[in-house]
C-alpha atoms as a PDB file:
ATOM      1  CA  UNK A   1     142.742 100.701  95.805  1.00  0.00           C
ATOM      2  CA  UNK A   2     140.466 103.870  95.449  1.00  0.00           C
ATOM      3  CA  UNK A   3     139.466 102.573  92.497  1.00  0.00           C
ATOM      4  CA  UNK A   4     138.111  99.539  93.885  1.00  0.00           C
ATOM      5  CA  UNK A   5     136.433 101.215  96.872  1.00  0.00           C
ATOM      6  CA  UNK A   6     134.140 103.065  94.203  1.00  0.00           C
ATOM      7  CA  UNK A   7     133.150  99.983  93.003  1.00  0.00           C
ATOM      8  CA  UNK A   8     132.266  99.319  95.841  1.00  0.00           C
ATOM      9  CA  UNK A   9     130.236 102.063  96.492  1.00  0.00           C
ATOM     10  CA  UNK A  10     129.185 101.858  93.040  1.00  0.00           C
ATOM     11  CA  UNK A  11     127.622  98.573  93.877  1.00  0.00           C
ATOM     12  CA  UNK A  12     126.157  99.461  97.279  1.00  0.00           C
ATOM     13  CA  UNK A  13     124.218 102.350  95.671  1.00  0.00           C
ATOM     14  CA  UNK A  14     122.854  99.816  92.841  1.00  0.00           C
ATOM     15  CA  UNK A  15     121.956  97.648  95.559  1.00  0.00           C
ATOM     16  CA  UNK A  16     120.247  99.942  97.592  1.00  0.00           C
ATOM     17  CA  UNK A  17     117.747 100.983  94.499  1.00  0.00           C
ATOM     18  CA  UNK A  18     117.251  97.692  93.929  1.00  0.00           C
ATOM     19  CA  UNK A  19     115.787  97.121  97.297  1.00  0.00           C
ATOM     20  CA  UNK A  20     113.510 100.064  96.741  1.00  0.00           C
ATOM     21  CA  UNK A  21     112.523  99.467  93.443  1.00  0.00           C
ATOM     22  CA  UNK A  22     111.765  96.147  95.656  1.00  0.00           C
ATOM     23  CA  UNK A  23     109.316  97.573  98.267  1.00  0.00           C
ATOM     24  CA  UNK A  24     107.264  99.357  95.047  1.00  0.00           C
ATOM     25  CA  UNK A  25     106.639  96.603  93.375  1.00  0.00           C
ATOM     26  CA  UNK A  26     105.423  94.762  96.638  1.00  0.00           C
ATOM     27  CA  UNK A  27     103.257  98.029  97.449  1.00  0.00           C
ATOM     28  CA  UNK A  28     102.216  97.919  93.612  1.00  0.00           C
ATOM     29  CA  UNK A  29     100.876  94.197  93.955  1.00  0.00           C
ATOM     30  CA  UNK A  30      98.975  94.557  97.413  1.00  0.00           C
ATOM     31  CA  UNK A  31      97.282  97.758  95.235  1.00  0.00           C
ATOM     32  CA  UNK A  32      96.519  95.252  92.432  1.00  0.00           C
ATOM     33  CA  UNK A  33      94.874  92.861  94.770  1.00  0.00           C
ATOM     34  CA  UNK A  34      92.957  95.156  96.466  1.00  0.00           C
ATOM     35  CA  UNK A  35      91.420  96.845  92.696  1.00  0.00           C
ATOM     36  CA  UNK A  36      90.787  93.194  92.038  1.00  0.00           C
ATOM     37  CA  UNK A  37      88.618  92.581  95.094  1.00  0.00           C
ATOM     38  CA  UNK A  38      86.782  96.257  94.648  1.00  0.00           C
ATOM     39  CA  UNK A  39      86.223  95.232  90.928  1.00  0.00           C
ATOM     40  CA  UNK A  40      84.223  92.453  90.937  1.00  0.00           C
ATOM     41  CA  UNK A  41      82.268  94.361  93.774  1.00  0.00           C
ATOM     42  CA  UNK A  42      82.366  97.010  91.127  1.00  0.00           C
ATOM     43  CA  UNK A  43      80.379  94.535  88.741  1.00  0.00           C
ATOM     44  CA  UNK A  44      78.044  92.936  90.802  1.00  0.00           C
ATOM     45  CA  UNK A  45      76.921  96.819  91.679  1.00  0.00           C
ATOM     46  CA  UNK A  46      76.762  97.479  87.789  1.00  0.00           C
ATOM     47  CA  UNK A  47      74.567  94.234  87.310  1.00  0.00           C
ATOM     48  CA  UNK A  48      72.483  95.628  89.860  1.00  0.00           C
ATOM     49  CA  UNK A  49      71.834  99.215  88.315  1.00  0.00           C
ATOM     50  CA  UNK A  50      71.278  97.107  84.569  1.00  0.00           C
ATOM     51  CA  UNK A  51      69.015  94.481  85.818  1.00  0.00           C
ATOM     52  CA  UNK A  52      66.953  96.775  88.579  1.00  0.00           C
ATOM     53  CA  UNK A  53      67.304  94.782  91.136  1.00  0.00           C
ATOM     54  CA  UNK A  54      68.912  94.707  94.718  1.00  0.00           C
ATOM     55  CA  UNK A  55      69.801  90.601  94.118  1.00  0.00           C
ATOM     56  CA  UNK A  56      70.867  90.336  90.758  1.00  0.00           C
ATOM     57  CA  UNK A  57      71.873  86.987  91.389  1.00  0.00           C
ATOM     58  CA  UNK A  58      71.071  83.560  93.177  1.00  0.00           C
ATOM     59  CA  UNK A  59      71.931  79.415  93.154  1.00  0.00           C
ATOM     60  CA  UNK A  60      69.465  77.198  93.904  1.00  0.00           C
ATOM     61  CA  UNK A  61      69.104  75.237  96.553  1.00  0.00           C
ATOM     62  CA  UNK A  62      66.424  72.651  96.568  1.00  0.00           C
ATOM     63  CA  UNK A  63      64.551  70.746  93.842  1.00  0.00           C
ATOM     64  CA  UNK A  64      61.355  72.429  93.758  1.00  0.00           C
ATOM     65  CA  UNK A  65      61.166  73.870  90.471  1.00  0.00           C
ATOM     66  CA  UNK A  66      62.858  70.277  88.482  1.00  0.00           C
ATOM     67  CA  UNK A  67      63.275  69.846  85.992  1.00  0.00           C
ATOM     68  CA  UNK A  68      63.227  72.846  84.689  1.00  0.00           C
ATOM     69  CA  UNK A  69      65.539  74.431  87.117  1.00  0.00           C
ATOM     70  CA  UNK A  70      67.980  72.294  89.392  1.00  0.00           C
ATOM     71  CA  UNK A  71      69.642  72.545  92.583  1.00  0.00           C
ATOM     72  CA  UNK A  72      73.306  73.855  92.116  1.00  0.00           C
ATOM     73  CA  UNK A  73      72.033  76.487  89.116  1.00  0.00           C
ATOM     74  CA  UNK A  74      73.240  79.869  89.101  1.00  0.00           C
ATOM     75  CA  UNK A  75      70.364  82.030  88.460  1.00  0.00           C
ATOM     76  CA  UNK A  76      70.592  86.080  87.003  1.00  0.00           C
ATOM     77  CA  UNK A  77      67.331  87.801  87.721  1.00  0.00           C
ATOM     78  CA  UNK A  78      65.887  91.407  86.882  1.00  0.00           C
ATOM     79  CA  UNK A  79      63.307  93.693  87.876  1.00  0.00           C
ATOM     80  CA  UNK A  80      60.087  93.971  86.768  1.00  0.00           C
ATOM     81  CA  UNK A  81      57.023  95.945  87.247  1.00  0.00           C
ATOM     82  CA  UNK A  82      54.839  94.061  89.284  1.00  0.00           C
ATOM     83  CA  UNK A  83      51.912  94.510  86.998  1.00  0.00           C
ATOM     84  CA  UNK A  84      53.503  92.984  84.485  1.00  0.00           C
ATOM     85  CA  UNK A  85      54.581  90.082  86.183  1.00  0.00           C
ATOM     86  CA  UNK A  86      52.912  86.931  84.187  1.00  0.00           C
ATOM     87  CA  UNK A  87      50.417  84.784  85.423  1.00  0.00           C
ATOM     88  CA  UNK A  88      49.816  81.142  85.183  1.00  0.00           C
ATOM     89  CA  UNK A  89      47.852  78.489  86.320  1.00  0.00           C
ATOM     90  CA  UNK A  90      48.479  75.608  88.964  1.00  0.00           C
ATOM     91  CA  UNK A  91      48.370  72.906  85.472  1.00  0.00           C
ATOM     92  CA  UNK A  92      50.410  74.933  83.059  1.00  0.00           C
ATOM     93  CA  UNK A  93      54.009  76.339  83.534  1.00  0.00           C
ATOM     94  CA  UNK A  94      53.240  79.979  81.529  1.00  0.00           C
ATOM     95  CA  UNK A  95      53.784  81.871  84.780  1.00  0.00           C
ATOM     96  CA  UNK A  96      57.128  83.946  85.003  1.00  0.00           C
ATOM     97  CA  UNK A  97      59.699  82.328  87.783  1.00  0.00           C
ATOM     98  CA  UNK A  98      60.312  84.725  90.104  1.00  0.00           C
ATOM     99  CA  UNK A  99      62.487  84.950  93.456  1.00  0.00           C
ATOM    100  CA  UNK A 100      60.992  86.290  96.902  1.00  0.00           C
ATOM    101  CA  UNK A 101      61.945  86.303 100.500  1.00  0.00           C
ATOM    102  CA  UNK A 102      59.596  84.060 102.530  1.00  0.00           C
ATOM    103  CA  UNK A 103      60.632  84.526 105.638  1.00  0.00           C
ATOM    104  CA  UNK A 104      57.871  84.799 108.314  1.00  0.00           C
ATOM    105  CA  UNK A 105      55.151  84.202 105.540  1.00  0.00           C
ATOM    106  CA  UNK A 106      53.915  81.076 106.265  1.00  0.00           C
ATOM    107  CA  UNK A 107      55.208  78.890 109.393  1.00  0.00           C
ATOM    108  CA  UNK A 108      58.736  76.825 108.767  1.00  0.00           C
ATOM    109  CA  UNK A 109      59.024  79.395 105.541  1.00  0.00           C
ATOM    110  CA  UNK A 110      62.669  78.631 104.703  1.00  0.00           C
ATOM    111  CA  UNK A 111      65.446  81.148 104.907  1.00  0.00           C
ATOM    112  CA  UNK A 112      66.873  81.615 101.408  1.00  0.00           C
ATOM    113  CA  UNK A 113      65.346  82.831  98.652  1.00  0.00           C
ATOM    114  CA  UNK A 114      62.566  80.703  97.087  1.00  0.00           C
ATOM    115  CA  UNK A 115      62.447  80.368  93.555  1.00  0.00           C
ATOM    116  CA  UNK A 116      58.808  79.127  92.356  1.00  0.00           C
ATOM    117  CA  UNK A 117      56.343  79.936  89.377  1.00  0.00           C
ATOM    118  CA  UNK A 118      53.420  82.172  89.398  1.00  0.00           C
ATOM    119  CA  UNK A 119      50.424  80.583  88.937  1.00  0.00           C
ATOM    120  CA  UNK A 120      48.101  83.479  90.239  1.00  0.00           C
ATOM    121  CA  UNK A 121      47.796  87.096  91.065  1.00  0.00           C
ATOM    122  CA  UNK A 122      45.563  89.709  92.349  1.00  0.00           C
ATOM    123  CA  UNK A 123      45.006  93.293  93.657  1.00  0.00           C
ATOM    124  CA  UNK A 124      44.418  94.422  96.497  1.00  0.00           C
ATOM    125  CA  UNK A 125      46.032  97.978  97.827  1.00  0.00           C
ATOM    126  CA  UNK A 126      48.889  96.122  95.625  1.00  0.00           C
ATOM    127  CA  UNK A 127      49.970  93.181  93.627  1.00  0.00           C
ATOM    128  CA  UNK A 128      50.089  89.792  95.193  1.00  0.00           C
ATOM    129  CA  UNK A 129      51.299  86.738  94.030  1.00  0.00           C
ATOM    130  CA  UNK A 130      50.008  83.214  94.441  1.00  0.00           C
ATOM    131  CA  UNK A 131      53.384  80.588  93.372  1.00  0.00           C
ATOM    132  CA  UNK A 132      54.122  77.103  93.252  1.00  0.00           C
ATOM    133  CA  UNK A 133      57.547  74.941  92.451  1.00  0.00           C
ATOM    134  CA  UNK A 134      57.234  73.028  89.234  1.00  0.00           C
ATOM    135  CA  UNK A 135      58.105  69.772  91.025  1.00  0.00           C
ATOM    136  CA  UNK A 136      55.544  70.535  94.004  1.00  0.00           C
ATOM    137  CA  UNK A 137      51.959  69.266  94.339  1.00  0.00           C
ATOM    138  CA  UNK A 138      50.393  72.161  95.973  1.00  0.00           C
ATOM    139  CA  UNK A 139      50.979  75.671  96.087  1.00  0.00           C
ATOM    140  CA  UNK A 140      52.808  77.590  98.630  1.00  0.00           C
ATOM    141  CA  UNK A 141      51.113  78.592 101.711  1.00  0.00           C
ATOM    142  CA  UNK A 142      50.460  82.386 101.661  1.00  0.00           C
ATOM    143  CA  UNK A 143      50.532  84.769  98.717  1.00  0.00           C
ATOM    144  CA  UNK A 144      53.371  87.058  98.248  1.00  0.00           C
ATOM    145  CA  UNK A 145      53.386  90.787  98.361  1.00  0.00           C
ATOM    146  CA  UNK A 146      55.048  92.514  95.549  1.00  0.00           C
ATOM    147  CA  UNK A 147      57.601  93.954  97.799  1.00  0.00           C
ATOM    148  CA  UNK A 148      58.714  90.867  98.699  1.00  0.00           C
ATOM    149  CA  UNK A 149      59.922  89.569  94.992  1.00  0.00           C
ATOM    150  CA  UNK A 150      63.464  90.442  94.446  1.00  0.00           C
ATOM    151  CA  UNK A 151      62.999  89.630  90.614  1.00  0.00           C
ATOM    152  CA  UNK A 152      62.474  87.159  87.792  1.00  0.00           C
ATOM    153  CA  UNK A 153      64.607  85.005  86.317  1.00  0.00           C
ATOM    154  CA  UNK A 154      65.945  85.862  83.126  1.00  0.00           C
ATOM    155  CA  UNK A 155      69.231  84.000  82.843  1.00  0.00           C
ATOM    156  CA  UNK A 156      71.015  80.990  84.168  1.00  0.00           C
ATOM    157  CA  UNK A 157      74.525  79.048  84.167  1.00  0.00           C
ATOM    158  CA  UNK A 158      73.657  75.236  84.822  1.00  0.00           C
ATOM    159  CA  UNK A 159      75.382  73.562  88.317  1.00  0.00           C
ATOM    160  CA  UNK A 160      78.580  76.072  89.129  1.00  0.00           C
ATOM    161  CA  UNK A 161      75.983  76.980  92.302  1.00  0.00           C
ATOM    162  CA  UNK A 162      77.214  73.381  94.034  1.00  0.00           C
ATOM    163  CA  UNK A 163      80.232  75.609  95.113  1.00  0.00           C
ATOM    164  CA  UNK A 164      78.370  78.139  96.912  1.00  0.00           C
ATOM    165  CA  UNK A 165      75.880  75.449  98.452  1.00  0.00           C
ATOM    166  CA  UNK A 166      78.970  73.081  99.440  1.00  0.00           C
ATOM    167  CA  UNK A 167      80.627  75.745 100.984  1.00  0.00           C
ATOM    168  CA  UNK A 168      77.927  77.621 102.992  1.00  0.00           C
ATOM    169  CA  UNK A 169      76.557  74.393 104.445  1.00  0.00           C
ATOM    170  CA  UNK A 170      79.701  73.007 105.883  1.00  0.00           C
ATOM    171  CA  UNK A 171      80.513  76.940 107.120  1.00  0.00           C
ATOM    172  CA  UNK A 172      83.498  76.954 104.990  1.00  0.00           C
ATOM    173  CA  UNK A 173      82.142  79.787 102.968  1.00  0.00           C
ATOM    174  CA  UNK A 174      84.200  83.072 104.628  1.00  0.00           C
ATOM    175  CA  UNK A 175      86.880  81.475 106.331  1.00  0.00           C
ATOM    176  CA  UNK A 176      87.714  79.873 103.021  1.00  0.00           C
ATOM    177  CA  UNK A 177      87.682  83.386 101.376  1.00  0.00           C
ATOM    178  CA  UNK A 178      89.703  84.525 104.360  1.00  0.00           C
ATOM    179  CA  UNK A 179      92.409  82.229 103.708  1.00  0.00           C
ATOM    180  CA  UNK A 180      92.670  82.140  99.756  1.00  0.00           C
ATOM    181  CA  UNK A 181      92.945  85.869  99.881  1.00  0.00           C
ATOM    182  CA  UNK A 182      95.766  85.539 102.099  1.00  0.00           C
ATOM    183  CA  UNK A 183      97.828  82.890 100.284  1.00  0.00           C
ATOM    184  CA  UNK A 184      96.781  85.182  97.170  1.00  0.00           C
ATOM    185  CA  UNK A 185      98.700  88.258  98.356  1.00  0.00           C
ATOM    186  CA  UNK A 186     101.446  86.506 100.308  1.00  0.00           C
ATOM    187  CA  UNK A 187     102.399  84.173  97.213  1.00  0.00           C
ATOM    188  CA  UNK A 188     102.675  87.774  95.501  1.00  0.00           C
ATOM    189  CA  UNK A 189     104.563  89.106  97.700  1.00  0.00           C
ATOM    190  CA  UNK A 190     107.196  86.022  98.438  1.00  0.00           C
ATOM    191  CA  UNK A 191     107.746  85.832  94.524  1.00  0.00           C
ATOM    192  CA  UNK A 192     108.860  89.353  94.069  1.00  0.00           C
ATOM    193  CA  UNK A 193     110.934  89.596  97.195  1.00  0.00           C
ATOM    194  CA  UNK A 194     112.514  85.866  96.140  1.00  0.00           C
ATOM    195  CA  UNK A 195     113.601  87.174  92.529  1.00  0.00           C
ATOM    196  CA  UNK A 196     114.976  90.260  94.387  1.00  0.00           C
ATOM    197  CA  UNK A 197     116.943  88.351  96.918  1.00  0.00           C
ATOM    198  CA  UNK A 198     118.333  86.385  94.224  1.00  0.00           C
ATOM    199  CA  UNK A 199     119.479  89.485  92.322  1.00  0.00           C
ATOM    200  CA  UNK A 200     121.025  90.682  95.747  1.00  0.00           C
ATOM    201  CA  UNK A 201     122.682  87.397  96.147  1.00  0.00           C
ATOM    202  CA  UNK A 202     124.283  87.462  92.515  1.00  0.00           C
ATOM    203  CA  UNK A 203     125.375  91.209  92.937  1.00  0.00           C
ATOM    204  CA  UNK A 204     127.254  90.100  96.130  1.00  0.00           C
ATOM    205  CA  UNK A 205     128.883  87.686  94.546  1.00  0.00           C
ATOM    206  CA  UNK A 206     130.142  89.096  91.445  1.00  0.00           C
ATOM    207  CA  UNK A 207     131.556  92.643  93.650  1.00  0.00           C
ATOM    208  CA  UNK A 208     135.034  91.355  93.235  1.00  0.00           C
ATOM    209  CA  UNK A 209     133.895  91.075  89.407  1.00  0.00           C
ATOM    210  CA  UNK A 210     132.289  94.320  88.651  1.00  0.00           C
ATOM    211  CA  UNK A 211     134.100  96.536  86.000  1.00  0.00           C
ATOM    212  CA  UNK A 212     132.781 100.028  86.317  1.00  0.00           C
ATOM    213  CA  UNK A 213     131.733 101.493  83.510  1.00  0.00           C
ATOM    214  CA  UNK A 214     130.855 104.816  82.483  1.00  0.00           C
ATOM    215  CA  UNK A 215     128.628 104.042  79.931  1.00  0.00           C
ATOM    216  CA  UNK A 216     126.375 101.625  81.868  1.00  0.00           C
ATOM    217  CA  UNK A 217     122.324 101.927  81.342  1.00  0.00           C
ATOM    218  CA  UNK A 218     122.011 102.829  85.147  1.00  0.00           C
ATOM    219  CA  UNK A 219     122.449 106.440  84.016  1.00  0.00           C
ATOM    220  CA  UNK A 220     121.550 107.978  86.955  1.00  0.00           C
ATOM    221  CA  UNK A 221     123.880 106.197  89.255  1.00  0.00           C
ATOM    222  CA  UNK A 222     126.922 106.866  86.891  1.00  0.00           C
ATOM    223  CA  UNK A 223     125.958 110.155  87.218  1.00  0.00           C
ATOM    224  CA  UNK A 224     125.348 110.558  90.691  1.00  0.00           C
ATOM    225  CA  UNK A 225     129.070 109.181  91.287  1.00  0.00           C
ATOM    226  CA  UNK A 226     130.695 110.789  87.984  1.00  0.00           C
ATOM    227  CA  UNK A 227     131.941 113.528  90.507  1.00  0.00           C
ATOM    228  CA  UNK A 228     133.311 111.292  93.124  1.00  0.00           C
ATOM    229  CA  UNK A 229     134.689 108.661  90.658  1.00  0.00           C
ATOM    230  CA  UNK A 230     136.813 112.341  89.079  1.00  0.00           C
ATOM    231  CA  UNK A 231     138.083 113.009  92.331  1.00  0.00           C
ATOM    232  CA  UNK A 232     138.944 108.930  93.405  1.00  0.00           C
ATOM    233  CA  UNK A 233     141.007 108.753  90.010  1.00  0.00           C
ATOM    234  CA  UNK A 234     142.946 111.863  90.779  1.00  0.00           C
ATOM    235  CA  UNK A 235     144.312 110.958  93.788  1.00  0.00           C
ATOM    236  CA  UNK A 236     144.971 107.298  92.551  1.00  0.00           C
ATOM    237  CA  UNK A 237     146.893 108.286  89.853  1.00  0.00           C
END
């Protein structure tokens, strides 16, 4: 009878490290999650600090500059000096592509970043840049200061943009990020505490089972109840 109640106890001890070993691993995955997130914020900072540029990256969004770029491409820029910024001409396409922020430099200038050709530039208490879209007829409206131009393009990956654009037109762009994230760390989560629950489950069950022994791998719980497991034996015998 003694005997038994230290298995017993035996097992309630196993048990209860089992649920803490439980809550670590849990704590461990959120932790995992979390360096995830921070990492890829980690590279697009490092991307930033190789290329020189704030905006290392952009998709874009309209057809201007076919067919040489199209909408839906995923664009990787750098900085340049503006000096050396190339020129073309309105006929040829020689002109480095660069990216600049419109906004408020001509009337209806569009939001996002515009990526068009230089066809011109000139000096003038600073650089200023005259550019046009490949596809267009005319040039833009208004020349661009140099402290407008985020970079040029130097890189791209062909259509994996349409995500971004899909997304950020409907509005489905953060919540969707909200959500995934979510279902990201709660499917962690509701794995590890299933396969522990199941463990629980199986210990329960096989109490009545459970042959104590001495020489089990859980060294520190045989050791922890070597004393009491003396003592139990004594007065049982």
């Amino acid at each position: 009878m003694v005997k038994e109640n230290f298995r017993k106890a035996f097992n309630e001890k196993k048990l209860k490290k089992k649920e803490q070993t439980s809550k670590k691993k849990i704590i461990i995955a959120v932790v995992l999650i979390v360096l995830a997130f921070s990492g890829s914020f980690l590279i697009y900072f490092i991307m930033r600090i190789t290329l020189n540029t704030r905006t290392p990256m952009v998709v874009v969004v309209s057809g201007s500059m076919e067919p040489n770029l199209l909408k839906g491409d995923l664009l990787f820029l750098k900085g340049k000096d503006p000096a050396t910024i190339k020129s073309g001409t309105i006929e040829g396409k020689e002109g480095d592509i660069i990216v600049f922020n419109a906004r408020d430099l001509w009337i209806h200038a569009p939001n996002d970043p515009i990526v068009h050709r230089v066809v011109d530039k000139m000096y003038d208490n600073g650089w200023f840049f005259l550019t046009k879209g490949d596809a267009n007829q005319f040039p833009d409206d208004a020349w661009v200061p140099e402290g407008r131009i985020s970079g040029i393009v130097c890189g791209r990956i062909p259509y994996i943009g349409w995500v971004k654009i899909v997304l950020t037109d409907s509005g489905l762009l953060i919540p969707l990020l909200v959500i995934v994230s979510a279902l990201l760390v709660i499917s962690i989560i509701w794995d590890i505490v299933k396969k522990e629950d199941v463990e629980v489950k199986g210990k329960k069950k096989g109490d009545q089972k459970l042959i104590f022994d001495p020489k089990s791998k859980n060294e520190d719980l045989v050791q922890e109840l070597e004393l009491d497991y003396t003592k139990y034996d004594e007065l049982d015998s």
